[in-house]
Protein backbone atom coordinates (compact mmCIF):
# COMPACT_ATOMS: atom_id res chain seq x y z
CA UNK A 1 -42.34 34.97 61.84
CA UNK A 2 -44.45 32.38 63.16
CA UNK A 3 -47.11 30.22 61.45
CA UNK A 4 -49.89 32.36 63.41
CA UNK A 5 -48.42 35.52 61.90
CA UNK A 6 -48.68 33.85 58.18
CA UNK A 7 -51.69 32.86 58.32
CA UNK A 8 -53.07 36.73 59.85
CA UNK A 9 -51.53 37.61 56.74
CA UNK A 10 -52.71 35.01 54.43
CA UNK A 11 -56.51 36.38 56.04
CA UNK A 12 -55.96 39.91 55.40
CA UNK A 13 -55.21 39.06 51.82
CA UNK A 14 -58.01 36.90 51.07
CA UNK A 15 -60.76 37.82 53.54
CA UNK A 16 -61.95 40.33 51.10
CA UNK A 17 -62.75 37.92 47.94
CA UNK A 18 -63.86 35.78 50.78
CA UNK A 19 -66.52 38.14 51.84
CA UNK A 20 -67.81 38.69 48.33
CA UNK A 21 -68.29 34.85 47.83
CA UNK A 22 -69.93 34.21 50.85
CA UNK A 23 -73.19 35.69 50.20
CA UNK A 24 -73.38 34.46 46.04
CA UNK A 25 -75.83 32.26 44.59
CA UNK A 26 -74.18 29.13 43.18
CA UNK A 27 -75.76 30.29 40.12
CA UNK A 28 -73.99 33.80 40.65
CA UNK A 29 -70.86 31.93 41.49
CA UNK A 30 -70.68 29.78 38.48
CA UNK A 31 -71.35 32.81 36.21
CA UNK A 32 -68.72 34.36 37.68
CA UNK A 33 -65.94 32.02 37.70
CA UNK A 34 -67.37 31.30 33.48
CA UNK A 35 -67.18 35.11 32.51
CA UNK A 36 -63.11 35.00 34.98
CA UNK A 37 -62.44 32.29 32.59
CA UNK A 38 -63.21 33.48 29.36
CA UNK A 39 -61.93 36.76 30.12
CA UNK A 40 -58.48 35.06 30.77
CA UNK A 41 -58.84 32.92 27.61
CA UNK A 42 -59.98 35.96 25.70
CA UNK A 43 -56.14 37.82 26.79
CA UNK A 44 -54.39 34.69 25.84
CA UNK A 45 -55.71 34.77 22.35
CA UNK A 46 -55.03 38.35 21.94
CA UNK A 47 -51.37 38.01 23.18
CA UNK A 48 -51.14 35.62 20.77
CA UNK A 49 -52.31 37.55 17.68
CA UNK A 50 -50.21 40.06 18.87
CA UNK A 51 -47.16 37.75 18.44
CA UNK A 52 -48.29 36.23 15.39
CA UNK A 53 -48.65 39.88 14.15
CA UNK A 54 -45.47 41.29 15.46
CA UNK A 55 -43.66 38.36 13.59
CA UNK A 56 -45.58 39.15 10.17
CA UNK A 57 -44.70 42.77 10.25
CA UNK A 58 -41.27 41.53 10.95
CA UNK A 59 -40.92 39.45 7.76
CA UNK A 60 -42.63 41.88 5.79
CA UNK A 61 -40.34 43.23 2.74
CA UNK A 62 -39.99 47.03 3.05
CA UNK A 63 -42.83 47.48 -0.44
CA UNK A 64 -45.49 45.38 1.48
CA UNK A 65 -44.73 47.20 4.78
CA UNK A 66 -45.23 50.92 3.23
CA UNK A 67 -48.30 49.63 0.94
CA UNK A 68 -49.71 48.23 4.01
CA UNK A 69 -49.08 51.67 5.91
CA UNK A 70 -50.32 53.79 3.10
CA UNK A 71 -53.62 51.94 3.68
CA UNK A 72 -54.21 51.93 7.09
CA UNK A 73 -53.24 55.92 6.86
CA UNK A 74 -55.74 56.21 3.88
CA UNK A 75 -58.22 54.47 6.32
CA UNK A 76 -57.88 56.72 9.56
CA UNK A 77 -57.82 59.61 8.20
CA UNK A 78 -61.63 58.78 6.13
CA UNK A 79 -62.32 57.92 9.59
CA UNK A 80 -61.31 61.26 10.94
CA UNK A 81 -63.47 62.62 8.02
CA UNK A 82 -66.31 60.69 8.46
CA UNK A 83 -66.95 60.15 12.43
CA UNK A 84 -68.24 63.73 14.25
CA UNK A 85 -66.44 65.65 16.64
């Protein structure tokens, strides 16, 4: 594979975001590239609550596990009741 074939490659892979780019405001560009980055930001933190969650329920003793299921249960099924079909 020669270094002309990579970089045909390396185009058909990124001519497409290239294209949409092109034609952006700076203002368009900068708005996208804030909402990219707070959308990454905004999976980090969730992976980490999920962690930090996983590792509570882990530690919980089995009486503040099945409370804590009782309620949630309790909870979705007023839900059920509540929201319409």
């Amino acid at each position: 594979m020669g270094l002309e074939t990579l970089v045909e490659v390396f185009k058909n892979i990124v001519g497409p975001f290239i294209k949409l780019f092109e034609s952006a405001s700076p203002a368009k560009l900068a708005a996208t590239t804030g909402v990219l980055i707070l959308m990454v930001m905004s999976l980090f933190y969730m992976a980490y609550g999920l962690v930090k969650l996983g590792k509570l329920l882990w530690n919980l003793k089995i009486g503040s596990l099945t409370l804590g299921l009782t309620i949630l249960g309790v909870i979705l099924v007023a839900l059920a009741i509540i929201l319409p079909y």
